[in-house]
Protein backbone atom coordinates (compact mmCIF):
# COMPACT_ATOMS: atom_id res chain seq x y z
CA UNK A 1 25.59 -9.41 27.75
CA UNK A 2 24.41 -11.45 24.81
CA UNK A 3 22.14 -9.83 22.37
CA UNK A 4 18.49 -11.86 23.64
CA UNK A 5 19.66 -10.23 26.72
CA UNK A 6 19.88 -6.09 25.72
CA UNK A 7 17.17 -4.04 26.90
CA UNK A 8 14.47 -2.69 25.57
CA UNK A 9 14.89 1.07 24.38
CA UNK A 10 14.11 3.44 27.31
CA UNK A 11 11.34 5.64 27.77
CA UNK A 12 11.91 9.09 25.27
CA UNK A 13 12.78 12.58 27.18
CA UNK A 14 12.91 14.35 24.33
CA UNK A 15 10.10 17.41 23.87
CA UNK A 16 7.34 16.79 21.29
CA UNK A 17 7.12 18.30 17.96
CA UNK A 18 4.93 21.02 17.60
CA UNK A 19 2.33 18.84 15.52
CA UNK A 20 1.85 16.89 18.67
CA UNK A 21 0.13 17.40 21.77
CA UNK A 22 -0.82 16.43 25.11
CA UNK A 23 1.59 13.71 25.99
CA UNK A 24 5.40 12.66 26.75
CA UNK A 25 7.33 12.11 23.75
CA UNK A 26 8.49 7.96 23.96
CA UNK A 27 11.87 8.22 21.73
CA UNK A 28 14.52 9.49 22.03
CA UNK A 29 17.10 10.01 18.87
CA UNK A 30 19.68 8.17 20.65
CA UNK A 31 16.87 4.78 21.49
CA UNK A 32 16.22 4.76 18.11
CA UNK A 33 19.89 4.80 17.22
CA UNK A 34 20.21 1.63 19.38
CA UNK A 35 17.42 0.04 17.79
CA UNK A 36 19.20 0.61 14.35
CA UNK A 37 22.35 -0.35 15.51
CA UNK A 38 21.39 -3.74 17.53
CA UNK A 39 22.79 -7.10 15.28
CA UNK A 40 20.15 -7.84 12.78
CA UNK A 41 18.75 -11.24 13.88
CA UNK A 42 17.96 -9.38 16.82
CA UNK A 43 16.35 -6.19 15.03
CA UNK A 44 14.17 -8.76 13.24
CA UNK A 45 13.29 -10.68 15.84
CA UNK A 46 11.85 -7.70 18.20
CA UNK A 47 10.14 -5.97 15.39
CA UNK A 48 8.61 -9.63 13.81
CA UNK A 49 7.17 -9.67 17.59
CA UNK A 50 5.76 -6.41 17.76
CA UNK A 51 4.18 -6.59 14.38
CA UNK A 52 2.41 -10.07 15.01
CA UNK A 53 0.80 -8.47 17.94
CA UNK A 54 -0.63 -5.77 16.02
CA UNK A 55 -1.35 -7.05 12.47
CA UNK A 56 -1.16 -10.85 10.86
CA UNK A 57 2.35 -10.61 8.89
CA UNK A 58 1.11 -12.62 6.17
CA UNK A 59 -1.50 -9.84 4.89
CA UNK A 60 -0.23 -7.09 3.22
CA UNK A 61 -2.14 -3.75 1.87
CA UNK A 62 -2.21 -2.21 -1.27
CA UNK A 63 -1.80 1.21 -2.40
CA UNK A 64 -2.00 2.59 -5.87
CA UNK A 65 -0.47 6.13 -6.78
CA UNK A 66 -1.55 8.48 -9.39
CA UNK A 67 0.19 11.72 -10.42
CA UNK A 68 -2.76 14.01 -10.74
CA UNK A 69 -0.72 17.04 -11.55
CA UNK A 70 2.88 16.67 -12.93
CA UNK A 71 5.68 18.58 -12.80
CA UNK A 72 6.67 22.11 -12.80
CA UNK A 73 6.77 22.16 -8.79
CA UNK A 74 8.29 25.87 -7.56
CA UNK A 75 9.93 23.80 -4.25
CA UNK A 76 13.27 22.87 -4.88
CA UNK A 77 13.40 19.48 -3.06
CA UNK A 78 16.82 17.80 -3.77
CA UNK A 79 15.52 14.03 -4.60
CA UNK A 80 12.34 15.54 -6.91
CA UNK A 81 11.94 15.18 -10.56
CA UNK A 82 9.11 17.37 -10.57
CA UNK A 83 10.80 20.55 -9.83
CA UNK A 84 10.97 23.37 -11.83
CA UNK A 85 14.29 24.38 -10.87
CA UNK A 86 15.87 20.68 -12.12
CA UNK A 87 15.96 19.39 -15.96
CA UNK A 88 15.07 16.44 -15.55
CA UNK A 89 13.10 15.29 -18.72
CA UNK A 90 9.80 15.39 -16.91
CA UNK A 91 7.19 17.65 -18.63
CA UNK A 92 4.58 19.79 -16.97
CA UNK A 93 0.98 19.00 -17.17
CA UNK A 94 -2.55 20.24 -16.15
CA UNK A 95 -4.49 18.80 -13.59
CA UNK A 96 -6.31 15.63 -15.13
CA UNK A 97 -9.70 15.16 -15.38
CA UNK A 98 -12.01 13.74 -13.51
CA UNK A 99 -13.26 11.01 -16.05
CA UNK A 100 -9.52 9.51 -16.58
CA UNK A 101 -8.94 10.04 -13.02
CA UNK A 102 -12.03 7.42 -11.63
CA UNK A 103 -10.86 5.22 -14.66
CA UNK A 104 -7.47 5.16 -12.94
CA UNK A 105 -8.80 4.45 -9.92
CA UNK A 106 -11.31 1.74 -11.56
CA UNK A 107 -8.78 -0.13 -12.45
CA UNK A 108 -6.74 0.03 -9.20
CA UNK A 109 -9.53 -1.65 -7.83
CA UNK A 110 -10.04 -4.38 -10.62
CA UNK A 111 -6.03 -4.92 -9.95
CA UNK A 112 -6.39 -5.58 -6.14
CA UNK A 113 -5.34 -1.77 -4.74
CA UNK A 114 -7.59 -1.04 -1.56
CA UNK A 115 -6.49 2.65 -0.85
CA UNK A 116 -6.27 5.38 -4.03
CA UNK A 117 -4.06 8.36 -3.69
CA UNK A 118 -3.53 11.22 -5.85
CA UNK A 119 -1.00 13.04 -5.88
CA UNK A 120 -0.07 17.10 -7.42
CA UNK A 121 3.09 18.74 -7.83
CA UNK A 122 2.04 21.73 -6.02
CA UNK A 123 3.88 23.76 -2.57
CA UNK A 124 0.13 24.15 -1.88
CA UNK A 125 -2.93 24.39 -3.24
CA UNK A 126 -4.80 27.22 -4.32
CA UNK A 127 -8.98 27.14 -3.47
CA UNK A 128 -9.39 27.16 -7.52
CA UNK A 129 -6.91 23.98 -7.71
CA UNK A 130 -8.51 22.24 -4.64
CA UNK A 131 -12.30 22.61 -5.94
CA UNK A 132 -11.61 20.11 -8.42
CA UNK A 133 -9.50 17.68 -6.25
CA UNK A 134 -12.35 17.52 -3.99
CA UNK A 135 -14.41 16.06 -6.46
CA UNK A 136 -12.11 13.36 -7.48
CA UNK A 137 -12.04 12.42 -4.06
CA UNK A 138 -15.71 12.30 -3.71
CA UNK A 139 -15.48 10.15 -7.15
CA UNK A 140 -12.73 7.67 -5.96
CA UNK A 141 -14.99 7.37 -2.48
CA UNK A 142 -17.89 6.36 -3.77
CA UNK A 143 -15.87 3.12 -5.97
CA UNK A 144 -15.44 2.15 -2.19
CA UNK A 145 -11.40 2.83 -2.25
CA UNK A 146 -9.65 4.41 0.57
CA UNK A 147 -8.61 7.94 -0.62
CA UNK A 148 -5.28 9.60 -0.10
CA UNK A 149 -3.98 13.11 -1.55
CA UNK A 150 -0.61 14.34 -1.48
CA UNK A 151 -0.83 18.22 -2.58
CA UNK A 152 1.56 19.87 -0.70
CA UNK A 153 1.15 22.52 2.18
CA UNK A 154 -2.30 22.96 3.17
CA UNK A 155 -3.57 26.60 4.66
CA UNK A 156 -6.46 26.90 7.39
CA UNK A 157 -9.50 24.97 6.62
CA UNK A 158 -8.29 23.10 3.32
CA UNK A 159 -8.10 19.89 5.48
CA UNK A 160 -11.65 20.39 6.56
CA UNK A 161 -12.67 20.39 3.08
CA UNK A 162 -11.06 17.57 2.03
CA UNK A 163 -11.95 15.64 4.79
CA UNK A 164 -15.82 16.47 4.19
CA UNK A 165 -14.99 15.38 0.48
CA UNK A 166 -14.34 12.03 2.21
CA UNK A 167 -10.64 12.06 2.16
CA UNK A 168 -9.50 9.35 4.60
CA UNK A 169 -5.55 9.59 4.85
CA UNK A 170 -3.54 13.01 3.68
CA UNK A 171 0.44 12.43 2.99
CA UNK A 172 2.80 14.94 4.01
CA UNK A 173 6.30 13.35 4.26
CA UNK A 174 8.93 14.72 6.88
CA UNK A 175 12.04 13.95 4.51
CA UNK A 176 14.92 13.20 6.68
CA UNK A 177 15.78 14.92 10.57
CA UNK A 178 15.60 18.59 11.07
CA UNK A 179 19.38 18.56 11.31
CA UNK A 180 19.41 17.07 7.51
CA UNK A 181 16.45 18.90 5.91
CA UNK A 182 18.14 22.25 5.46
CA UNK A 183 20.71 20.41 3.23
CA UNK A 184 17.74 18.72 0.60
CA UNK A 185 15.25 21.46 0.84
CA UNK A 186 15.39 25.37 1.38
CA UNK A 187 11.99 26.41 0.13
CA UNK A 188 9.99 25.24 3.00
CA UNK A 189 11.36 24.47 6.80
CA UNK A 190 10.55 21.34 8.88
CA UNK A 191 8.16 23.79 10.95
CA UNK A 192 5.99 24.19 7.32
CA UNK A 193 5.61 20.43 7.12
CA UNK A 194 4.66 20.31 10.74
CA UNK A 195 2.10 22.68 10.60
CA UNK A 196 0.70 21.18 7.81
CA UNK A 197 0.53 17.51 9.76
CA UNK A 198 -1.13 19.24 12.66
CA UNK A 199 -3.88 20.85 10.39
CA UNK A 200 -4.27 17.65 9.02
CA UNK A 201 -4.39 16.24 12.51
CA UNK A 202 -7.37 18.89 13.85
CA UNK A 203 -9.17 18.01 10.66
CA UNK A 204 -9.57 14.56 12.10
CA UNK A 205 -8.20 13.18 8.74
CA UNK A 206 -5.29 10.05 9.20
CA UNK A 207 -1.94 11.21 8.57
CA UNK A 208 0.54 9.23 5.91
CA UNK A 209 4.23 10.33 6.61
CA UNK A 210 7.43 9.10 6.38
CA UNK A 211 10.53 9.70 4.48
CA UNK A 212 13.82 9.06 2.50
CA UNK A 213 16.77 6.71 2.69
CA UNK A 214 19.76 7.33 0.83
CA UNK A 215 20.43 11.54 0.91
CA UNK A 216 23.62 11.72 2.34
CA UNK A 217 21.94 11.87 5.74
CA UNK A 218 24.15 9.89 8.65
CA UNK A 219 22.50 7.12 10.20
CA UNK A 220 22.01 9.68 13.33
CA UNK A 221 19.74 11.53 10.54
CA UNK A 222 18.12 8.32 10.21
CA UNK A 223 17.17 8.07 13.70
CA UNK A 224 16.27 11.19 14.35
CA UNK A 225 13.34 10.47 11.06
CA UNK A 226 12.14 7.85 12.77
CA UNK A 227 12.07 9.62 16.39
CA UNK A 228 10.39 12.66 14.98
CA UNK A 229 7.76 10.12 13.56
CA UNK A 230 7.00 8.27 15.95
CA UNK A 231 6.68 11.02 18.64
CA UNK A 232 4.19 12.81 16.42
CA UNK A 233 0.52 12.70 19.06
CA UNK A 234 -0.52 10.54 17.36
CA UNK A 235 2.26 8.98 15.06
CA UNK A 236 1.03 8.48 11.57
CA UNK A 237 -1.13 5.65 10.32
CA UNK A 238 0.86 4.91 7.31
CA UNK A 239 4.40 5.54 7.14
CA UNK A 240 6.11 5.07 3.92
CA UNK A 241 9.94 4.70 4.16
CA UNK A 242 11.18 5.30 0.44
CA UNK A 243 14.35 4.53 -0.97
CA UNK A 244 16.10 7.37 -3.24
CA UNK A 245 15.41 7.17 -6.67
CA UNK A 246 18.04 8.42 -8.27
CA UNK A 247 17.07 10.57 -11.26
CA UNK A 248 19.44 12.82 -13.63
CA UNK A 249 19.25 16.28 -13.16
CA UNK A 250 18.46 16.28 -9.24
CA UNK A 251 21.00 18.15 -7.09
CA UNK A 252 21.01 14.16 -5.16
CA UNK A 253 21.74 12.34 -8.16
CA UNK A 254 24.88 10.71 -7.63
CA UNK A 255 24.49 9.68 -4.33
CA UNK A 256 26.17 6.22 -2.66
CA UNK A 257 23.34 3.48 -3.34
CA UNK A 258 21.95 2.46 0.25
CA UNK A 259 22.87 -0.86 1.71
CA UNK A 260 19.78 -2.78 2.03
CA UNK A 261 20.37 -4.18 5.35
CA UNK A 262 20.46 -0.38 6.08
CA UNK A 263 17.22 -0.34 4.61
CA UNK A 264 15.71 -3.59 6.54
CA UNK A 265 16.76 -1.56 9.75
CA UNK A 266 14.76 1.24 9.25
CA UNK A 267 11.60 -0.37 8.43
CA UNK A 268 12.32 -2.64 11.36
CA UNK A 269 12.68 0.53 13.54
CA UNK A 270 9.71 2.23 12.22
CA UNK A 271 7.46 -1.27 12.95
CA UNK A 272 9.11 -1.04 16.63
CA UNK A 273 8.55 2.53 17.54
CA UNK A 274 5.02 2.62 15.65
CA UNK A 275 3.39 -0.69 16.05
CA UNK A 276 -0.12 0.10 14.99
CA UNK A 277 0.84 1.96 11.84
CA UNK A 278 0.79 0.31 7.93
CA UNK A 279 4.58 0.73 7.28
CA UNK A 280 5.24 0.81 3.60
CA UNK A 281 7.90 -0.06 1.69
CA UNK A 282 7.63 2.38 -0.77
CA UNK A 283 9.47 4.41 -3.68
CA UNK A 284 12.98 3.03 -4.96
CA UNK A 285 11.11 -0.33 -4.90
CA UNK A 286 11.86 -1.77 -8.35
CA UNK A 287 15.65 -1.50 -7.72
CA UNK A 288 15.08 -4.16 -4.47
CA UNK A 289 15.71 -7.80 -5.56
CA UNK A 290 12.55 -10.50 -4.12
CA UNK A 291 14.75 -11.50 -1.08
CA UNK A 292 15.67 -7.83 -0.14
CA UNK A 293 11.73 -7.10 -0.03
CA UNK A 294 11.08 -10.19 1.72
CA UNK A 295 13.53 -9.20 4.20
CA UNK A 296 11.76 -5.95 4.50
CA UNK A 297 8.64 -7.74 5.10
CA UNK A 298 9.85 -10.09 8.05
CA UNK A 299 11.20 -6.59 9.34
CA UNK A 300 7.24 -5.38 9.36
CA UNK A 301 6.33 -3.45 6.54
CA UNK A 302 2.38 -4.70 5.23
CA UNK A 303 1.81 -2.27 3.01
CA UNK A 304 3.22 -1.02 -1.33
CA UNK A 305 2.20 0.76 -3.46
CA UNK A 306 0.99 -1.21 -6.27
CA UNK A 307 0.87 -0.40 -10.13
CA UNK A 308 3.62 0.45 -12.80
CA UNK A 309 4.59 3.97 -11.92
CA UNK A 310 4.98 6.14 -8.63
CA UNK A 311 4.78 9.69 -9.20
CA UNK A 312 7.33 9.62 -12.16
CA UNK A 313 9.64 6.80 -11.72
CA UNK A 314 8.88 3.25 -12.31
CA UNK A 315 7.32 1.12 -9.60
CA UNK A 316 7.38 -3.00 -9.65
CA UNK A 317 4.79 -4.46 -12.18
CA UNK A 318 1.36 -5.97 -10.75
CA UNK A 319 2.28 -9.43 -11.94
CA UNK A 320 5.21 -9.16 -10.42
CA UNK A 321 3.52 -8.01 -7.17
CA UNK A 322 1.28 -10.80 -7.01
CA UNK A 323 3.78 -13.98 -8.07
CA UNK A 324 6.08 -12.04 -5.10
CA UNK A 325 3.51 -12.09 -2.41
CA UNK A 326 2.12 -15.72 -3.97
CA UNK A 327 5.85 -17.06 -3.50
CA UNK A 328 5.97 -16.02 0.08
CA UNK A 329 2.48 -16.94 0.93
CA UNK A 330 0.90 -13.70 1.77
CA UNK A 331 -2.04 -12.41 0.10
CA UNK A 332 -3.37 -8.52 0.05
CA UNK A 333 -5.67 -7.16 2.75
């Protein structure tokens, strides 16, 4: 059987996670596997198909990422700079304010960024933290950005209030596969960040989630990321797939760099098994030369996150952004 000749992926048995509901999950861990393991020309060419029929791969959308709230996170995440439990040379700070917050997000806009998100290095927020969250997201709203917040584990009707703030996307990031996650992370279970999408969910808000490359996880942990993802009722509207930035001090520093043909596959998989969604090619970014993002772009990803720093680490420069996308002809939504 030659490769234009392989089947499709069948139809998923497995049982949906419990942030989903109402219908048959579609993937299976072991269809995704296939995807991921089919030759590459091949790879490309189903998930260049399915992303043409959804979006026009020459657009691409931008994202800009502020760190509202640095640092001194009591989670103990293995890949995180921000934790409390890791020296890693990142200092603690107070919320911002509001005034340098819109400014951020003024010039986001000026620099071509369609969707603002701000993130905290919280587990959760508290009511008193939220309170003034929700008015930088009524702030950023009114500039006429898209607003996204990344603040950790949300209780009962924090979603709602966001949401009525006019939050349009919250991000809540799955990590790896159940199987893995106990190995990065033991201060909150996969069930914690699953609750926490389906809150998000009933809130009517659009869900950003995704996760890491490069942990140690196998490439079974890979597809069983993607297969938790896209079996989520509905899967997400954005799904960033991040590279692991390596930082000092992190129980994963050290780790084997990922191949990025590895890489290409899984944002190829994640175009494939979520065709409507804005896959992003996200952190570990700057380390990717111009032909290993263009790669990732044939492979379907149309959306970054645009501006000089992600969270804490470094993140591509704009001009480098925009000579990039002018090079290959494509051109921000």
């Amino acid at each position: 059987m030659t490769p234009l000749d392989t089947p499709a992926p069948p139809a998923a048995t497995v049982a949906v996670p419990a942030a989903a509901t109402g219908s048959t999950a579609r993937w299976t861990v072991e269809a995704v596997q296939a995807l991921l393991d089919l030759p590459l020309p091949e790879l490309l060419y189903r998930a260049q198909t399915v992303h043409r029929e959804h979006f026009d791969p020459t657009k691409v959308q931008l994202s800009t990422l502020l760190s509202i709230k640095t640092g001194g996170c009591p989670e103990d995440c293995g890949y995180c700079p921000q934790s409390a439990r890791f020296t890693t040379g990142v200092e603690d700070s107070k919320l911002m304010q509001l005034a340098d917050v819109l400014g951020a997000a003024k010039a986001a806009k000026a620099a071509g960024a369609s969707r603002f998100c701000m993130g905290a290095a919280w587990r959760g927020p508290k009511q008193r933290d939220l309170a003034p969250v929700l008015e930088m997201v009524e702030a950023v709203k009114a500039l006429g950005l898209e607003t996204c917040a990344t603040l950790g584990l949300l209780k009962d009707g924090q979603a709602e209030q966001l949401r009525d703030a006019g939050l349009d996307y919250y991000n809540h990031n799955l990590d790896t596969s159940p199987e893995f996650y106990g190995d990065v992370i033991s201060t909150r279970d996969y069930q914690d960040r699953l609750d926490t999408l389906g809150r998000v969910r009933g809130a009517g808000l659009n869900v950003c989630c995704g996760g890491i490359v490069g942990m140690g996880e196998t490439v079974t942990d890979r597809a069983g990321l993607i297969a938790q993802l896209a079996n989520l009722d509905p899967y997400p509207e954005s799904v960033p797939i991040n590279s692991l930035v390596q930082v000092e001090g992190t129980p994963l520093h050290g780790q084997d760099e990922v191949d990025v043909l590895d890489f290409v596959r899984m944002i190829a998989a994640a175009r494939i098994t979520m065709p409507k969604a804005f896959v992003r090619l996200s952190a570990g970014r700057q380390q990717m030369s111009d032909e290993a993002q263009a790669m990732c772009f044939v492979a379907g990803a149309n959306s970054i996150f645009y501006g000089e720093k992600l969270l804490t680490t470094g993140n591509p420069d704009v001009e480098r952004d925009r000579s990039l996308l002018a090079r290959l002809g494509m051109s921000p939504l």
